[in-house]
C-alpha atoms as a PDB file:
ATOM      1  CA  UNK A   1       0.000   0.000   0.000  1.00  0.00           C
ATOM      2  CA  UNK A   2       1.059   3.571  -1.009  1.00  0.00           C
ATOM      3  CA  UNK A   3       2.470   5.796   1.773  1.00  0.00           C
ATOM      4  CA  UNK A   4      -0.435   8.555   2.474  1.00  0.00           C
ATOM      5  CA  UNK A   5       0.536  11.454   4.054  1.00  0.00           C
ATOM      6  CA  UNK A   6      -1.386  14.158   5.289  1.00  0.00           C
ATOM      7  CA  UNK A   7      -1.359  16.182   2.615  1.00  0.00           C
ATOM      8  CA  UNK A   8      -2.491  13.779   0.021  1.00  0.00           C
ATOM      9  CA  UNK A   9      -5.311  12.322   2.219  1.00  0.00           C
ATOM     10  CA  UNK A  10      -6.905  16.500   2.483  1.00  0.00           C
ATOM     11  CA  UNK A  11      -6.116  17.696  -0.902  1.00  0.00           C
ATOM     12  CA  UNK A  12      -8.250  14.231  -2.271  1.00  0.00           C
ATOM     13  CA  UNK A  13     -10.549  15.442   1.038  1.00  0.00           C
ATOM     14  CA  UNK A  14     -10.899  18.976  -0.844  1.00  0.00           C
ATOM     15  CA  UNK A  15     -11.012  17.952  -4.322  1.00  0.00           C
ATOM     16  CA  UNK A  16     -14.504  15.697  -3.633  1.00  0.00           C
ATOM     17  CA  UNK A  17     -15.771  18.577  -1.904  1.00  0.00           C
ATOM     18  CA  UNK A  18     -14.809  21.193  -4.401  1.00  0.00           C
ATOM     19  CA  UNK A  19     -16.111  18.551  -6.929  1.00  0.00           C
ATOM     20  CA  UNK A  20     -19.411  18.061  -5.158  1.00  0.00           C
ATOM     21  CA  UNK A  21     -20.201  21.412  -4.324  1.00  0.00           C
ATOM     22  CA  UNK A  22     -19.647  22.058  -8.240  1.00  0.00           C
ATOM     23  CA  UNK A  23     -22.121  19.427  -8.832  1.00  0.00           C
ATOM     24  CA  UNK A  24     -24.664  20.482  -6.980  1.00  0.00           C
ATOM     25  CA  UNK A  25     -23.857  24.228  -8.405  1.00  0.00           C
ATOM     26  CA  UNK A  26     -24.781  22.472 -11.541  1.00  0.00           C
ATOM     27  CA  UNK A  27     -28.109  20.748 -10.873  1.00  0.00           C
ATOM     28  CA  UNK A  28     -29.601  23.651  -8.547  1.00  0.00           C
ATOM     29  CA  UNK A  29     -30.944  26.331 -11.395  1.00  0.00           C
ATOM     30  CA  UNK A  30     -33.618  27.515  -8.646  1.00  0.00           C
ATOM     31  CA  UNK A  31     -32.796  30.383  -6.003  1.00  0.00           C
ATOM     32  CA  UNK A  32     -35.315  31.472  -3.437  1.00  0.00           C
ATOM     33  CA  UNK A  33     -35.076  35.667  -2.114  1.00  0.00           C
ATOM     34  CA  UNK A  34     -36.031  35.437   1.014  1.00  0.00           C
ATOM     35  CA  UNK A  35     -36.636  39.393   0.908  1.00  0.00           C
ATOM     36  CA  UNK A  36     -39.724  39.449  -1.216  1.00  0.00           C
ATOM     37  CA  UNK A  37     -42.653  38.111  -0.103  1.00  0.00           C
ATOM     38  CA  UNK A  38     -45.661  37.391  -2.311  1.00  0.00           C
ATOM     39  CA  UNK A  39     -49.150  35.847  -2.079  1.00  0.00           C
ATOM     40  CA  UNK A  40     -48.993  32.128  -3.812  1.00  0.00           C
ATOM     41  CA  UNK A  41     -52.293  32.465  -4.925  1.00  0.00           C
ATOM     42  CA  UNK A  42     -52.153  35.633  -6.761  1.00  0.00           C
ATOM     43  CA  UNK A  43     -48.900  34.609  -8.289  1.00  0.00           C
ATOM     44  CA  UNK A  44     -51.114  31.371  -9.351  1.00  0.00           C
ATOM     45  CA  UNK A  45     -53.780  33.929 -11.194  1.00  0.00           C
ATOM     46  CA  UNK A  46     -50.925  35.472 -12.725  1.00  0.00           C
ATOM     47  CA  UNK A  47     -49.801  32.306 -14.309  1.00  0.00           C
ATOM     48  CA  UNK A  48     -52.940  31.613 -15.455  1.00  0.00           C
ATOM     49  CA  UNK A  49     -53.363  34.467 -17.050  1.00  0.00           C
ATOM     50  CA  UNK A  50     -50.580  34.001 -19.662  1.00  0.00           C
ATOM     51  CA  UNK A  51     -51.923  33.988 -22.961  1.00  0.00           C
ATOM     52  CA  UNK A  52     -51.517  30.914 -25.676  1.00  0.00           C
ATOM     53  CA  UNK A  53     -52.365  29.518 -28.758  1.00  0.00           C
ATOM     54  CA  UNK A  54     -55.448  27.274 -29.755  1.00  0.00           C
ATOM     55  CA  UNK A  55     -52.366  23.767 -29.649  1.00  0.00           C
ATOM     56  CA  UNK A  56     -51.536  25.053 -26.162  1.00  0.00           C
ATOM     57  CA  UNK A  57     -48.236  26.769 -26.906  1.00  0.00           C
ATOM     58  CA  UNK A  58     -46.690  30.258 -27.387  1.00  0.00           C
ATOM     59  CA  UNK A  59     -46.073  31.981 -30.643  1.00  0.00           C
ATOM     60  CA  UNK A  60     -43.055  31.833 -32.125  1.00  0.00           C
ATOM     61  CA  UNK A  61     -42.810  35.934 -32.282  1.00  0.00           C
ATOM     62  CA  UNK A  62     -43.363  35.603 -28.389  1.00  0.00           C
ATOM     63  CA  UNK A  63     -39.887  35.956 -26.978  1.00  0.00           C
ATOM     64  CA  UNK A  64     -40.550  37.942 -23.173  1.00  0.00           C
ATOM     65  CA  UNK A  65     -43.598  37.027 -21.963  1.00  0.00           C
ATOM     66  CA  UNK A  66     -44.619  39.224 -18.167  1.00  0.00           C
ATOM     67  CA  UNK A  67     -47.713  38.770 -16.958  1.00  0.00           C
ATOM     68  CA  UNK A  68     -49.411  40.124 -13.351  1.00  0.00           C
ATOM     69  CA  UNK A  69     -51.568  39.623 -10.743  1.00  0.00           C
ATOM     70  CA  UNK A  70     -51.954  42.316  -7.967  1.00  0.00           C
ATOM     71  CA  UNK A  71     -48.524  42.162  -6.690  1.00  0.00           C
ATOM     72  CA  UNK A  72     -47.266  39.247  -8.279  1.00  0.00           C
ATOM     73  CA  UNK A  73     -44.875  40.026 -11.679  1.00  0.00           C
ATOM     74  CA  UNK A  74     -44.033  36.327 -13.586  1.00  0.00           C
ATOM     75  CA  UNK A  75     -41.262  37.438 -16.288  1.00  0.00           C
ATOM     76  CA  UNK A  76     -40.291  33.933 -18.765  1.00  0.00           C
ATOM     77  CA  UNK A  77     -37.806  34.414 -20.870  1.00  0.00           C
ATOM     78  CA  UNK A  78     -37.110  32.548 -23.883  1.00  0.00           C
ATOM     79  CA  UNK A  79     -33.219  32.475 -24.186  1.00  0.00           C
ATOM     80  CA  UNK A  80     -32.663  30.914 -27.531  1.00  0.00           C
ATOM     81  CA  UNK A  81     -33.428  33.326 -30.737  1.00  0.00           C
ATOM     82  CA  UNK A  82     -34.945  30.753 -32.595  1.00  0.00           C
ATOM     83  CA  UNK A  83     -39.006  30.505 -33.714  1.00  0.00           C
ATOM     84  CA  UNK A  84     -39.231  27.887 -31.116  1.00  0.00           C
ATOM     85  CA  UNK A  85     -42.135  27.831 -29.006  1.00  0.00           C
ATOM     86  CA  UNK A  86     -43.105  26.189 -25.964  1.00  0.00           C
ATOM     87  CA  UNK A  87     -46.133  24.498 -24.252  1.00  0.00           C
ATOM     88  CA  UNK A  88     -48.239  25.700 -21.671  1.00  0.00           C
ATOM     89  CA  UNK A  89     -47.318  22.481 -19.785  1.00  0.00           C
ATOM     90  CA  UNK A  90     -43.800  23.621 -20.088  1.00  0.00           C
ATOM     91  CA  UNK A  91     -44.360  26.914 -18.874  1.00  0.00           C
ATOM     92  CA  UNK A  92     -46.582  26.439 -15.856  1.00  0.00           C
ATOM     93  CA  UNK A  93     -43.900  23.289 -15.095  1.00  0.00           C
ATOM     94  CA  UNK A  94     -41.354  25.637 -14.628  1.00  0.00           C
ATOM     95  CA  UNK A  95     -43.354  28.538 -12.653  1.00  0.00           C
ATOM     96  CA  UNK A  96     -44.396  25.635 -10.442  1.00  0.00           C
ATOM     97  CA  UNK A  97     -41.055  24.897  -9.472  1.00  0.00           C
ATOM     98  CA  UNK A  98     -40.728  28.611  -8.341  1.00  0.00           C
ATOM     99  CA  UNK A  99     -43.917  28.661  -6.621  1.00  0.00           C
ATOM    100  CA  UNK A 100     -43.449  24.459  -4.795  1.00  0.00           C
ATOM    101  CA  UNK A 101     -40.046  25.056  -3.102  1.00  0.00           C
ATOM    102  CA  UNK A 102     -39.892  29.336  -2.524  1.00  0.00           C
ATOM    103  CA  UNK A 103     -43.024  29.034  -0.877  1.00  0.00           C
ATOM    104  CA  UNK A 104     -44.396  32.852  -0.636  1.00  0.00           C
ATOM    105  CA  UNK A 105     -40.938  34.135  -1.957  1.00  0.00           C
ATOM    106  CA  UNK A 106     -40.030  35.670  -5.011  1.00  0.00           C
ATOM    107  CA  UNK A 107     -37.614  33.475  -6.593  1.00  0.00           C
ATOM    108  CA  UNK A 108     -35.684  32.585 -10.673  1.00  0.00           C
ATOM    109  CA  UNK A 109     -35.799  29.253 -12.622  1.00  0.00           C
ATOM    110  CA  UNK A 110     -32.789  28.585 -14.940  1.00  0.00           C
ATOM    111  CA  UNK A 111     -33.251  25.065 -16.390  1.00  0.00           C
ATOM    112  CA  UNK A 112     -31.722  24.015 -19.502  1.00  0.00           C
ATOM    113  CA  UNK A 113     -35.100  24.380 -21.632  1.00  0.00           C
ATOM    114  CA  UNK A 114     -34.496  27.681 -22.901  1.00  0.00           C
ATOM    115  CA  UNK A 115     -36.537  29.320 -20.399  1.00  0.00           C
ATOM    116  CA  UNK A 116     -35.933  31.311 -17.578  1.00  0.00           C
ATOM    117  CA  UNK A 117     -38.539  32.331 -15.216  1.00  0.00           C
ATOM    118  CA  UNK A 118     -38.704  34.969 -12.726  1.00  0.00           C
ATOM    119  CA  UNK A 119     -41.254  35.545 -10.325  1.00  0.00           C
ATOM    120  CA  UNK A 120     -41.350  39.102  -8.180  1.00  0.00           C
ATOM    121  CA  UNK A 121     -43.211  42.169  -7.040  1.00  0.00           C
ATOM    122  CA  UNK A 122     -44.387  44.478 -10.248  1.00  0.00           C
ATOM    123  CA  UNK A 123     -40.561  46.739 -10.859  1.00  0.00           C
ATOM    124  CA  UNK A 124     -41.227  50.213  -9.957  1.00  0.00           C
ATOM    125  CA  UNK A 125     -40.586  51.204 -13.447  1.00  0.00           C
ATOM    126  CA  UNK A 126     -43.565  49.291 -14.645  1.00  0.00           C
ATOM    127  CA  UNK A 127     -46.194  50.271 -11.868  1.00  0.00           C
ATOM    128  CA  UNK A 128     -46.781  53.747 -13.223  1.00  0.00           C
ATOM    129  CA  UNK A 129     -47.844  52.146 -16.601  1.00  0.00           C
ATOM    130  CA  UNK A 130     -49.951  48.733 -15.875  1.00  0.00           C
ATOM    131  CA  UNK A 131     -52.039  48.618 -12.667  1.00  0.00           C
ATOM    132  CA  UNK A 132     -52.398  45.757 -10.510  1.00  0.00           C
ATOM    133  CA  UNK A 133     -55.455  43.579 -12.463  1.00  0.00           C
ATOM    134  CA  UNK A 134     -53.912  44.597 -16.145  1.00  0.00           C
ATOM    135  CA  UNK A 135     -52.482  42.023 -18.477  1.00  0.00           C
ATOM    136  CA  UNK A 136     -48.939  43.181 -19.135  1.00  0.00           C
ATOM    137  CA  UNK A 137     -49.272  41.492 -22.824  1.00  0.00           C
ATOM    138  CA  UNK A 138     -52.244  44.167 -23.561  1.00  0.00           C
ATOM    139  CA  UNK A 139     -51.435  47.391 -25.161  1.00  0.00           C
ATOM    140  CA  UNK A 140     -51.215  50.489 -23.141  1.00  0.00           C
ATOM    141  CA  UNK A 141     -52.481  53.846 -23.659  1.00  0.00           C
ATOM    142  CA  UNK A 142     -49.972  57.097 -23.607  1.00  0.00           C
ATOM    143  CA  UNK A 143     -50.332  57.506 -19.880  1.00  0.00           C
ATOM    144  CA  UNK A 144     -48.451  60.660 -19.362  1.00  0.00           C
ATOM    145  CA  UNK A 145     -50.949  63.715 -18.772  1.00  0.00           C
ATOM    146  CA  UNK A 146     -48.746  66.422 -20.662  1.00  0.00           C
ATOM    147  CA  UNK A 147     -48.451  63.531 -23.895  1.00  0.00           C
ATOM    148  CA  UNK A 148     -49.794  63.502 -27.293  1.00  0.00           C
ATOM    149  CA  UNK A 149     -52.718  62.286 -28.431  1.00  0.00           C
ATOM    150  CA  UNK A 150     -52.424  59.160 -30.788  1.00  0.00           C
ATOM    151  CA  UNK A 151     -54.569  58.905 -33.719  1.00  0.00           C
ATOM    152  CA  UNK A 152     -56.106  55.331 -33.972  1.00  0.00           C
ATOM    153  CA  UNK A 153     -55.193  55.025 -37.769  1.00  0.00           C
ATOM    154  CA  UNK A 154     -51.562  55.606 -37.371  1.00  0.00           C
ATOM    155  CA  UNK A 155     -51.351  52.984 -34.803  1.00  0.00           C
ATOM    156  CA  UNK A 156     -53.642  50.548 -37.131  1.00  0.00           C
ATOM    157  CA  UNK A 157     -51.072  51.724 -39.961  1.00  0.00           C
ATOM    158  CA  UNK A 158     -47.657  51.369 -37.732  1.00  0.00           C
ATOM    159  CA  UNK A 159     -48.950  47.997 -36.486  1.00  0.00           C
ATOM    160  CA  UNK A 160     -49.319  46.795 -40.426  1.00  0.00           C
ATOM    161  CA  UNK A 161     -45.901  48.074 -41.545  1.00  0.00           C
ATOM    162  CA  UNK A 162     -44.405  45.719 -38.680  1.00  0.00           C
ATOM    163  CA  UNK A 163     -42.747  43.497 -40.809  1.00  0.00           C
ATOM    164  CA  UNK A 164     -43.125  39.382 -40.159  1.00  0.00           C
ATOM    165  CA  UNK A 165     -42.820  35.714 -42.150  1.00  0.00           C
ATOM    166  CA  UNK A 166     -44.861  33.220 -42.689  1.00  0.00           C
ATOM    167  CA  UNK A 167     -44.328  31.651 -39.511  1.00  0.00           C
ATOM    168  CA  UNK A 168     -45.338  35.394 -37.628  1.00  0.00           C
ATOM    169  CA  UNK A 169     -42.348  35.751 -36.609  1.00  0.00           C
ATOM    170  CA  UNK A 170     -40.818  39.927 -35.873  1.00  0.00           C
ATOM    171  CA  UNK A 171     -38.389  40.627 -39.128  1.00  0.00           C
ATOM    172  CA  UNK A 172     -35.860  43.102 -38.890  1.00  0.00           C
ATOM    173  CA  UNK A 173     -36.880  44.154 -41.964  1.00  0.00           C
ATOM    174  CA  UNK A 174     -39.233  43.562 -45.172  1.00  0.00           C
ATOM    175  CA  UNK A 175     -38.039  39.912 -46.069  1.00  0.00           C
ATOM    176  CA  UNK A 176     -35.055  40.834 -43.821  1.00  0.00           C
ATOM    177  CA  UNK A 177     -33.457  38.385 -40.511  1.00  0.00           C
ATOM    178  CA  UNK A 178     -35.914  37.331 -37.657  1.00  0.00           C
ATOM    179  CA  UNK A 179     -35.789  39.779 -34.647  1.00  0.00           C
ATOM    180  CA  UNK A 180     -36.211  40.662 -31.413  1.00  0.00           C
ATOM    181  CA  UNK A 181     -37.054  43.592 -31.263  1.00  0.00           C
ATOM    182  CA  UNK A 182     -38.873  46.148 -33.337  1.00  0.00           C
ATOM    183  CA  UNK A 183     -40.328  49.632 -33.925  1.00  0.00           C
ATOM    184  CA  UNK A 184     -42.588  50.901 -36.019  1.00  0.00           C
ATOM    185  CA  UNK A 185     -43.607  54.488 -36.343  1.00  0.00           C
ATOM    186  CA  UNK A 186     -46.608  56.162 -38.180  1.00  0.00           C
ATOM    187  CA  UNK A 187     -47.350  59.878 -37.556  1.00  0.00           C
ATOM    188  CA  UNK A 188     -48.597  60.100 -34.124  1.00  0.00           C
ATOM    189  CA  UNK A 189     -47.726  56.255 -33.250  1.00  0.00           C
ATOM    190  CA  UNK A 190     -44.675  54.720 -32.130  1.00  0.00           C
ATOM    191  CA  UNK A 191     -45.109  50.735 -31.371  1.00  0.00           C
ATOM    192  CA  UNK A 192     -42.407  48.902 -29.909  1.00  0.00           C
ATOM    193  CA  UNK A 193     -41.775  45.405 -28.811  1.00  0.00           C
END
C-alpha cells in the first residue's frame, strides 16, 4: 500500500468537496429571495393568465412574456433566438417549481429548456404604466398627462408596416433576418416590442 501522508489524504478530502459542491452548483438552477414576499395564490392567477395559442403553446414571435396579478410580476424568458415555441405544460412546469419550493418568496428558474422564469413584485418602473389587475401582454395607452394624443389610424397603420414571415415571426426588416425587437412608427404612433 502507497504511503499517504497528510497532505495527500486533504487535498483528495478537498477535491470531492470542491467537486461536489460544483455538482450540486450544476443541478440547482432555482434560487429562493427570502426578501420578497408574495401571495402564492395571486402569483397562481398570474400564471394563469398568460396567454396561448389554440395547440396550447406560445407563438413563435413571443420571446418575453410578463404577466401580473396584484402584486405578483411572472417574467419567462425565452433564451434561444430561434421561432421555437413552448407548451403551456412547459411553462406552468417551470413557474411551479418557483412557486413548490420558494413558498411565498419571489424566486428565478434557470433550467436548460431555454426558459428562464422569474417571479417578483411588479418593478417600480412598470407600476406607473400597468395597474395591478392589467395584463402586461395588452397594449397600453400614452399615460403621461402632458403627452400627445395618438390617432387610432396611425397605430392601425404602424402595427401593419411591422414586418413578419410566414411563420409570424418579428423581421428586422421587409423579407429581412428574424428579430427581437422592433419599432414601427406612423405619424402620431410609435409601437415597440
Amino acid at each position: 500500500m502507497a504511503n499517504r501522508t497528510p497532505f495527500h489524504v486533504s487535498f483528495v478530502v478537498i477535491s470531492l468537496l470542491a467537486h461536489l459542491s460544483f455538482s450540486i452548483s450544476q443541478k440547482t438552477p432555482l434560487t429562493c429571495s427570502k426578501i420578497i414576499t408574495l401571495d402564492k395564490g395571486e402569483c397562481v392567477k398570474a400564471r394563469d393568465s398568460i396567454s396561448y395559442t389554440p395547440r396550447g403553446t406560445t407563438k413563435p414571435i413571443e420571446r418575453v412574456i410578463p404577466v401580473s396579478y396584484s402584486k405578483c410580476f411572472i417574467l419567462v424568458n425565452t433564451t434561444r433566438s430561434t421561432a421555437e415555441v413552448f407548451s403551456k405544460a412547459d411553462i406552468d412546469k417551470n413557474i411551479n417549481q418557483i412557486l413548490d419550493k420558494c413558498s411565498s418568496h419571489a424566486g428565478n428558474y434557470k433550467p436548460d429548456t431555454n426558459l428562464d422564469v422569474q417571479i417578483r413584485d411588479i418593478p417600480s418602473y412598470l407600476t406607473n404604466v400597468y395597474g395591478a389587475f392589467q395584463h402586461m401582454n395588452e397594449a397600453v395607452c400614452n399615460t403621461d398627462s402632458d403627452g400627445g394624443k395618438n390617432d387610432k389610424k396611425d397605430c392601425t397603420d404602424a402595427f401593419n408596416k411591422i414586418p413578419t414571415n410566414n411563420l409570424d415571426q418579428l423581421l428586422d426588416k421587409p423579407g429581412g433576418k428574424t428579430a427581437s425587437k422592433i419599432i414601427s412608427l406612423e405619424k402620431s404612433c410609435k409601437l415597440f416590442q
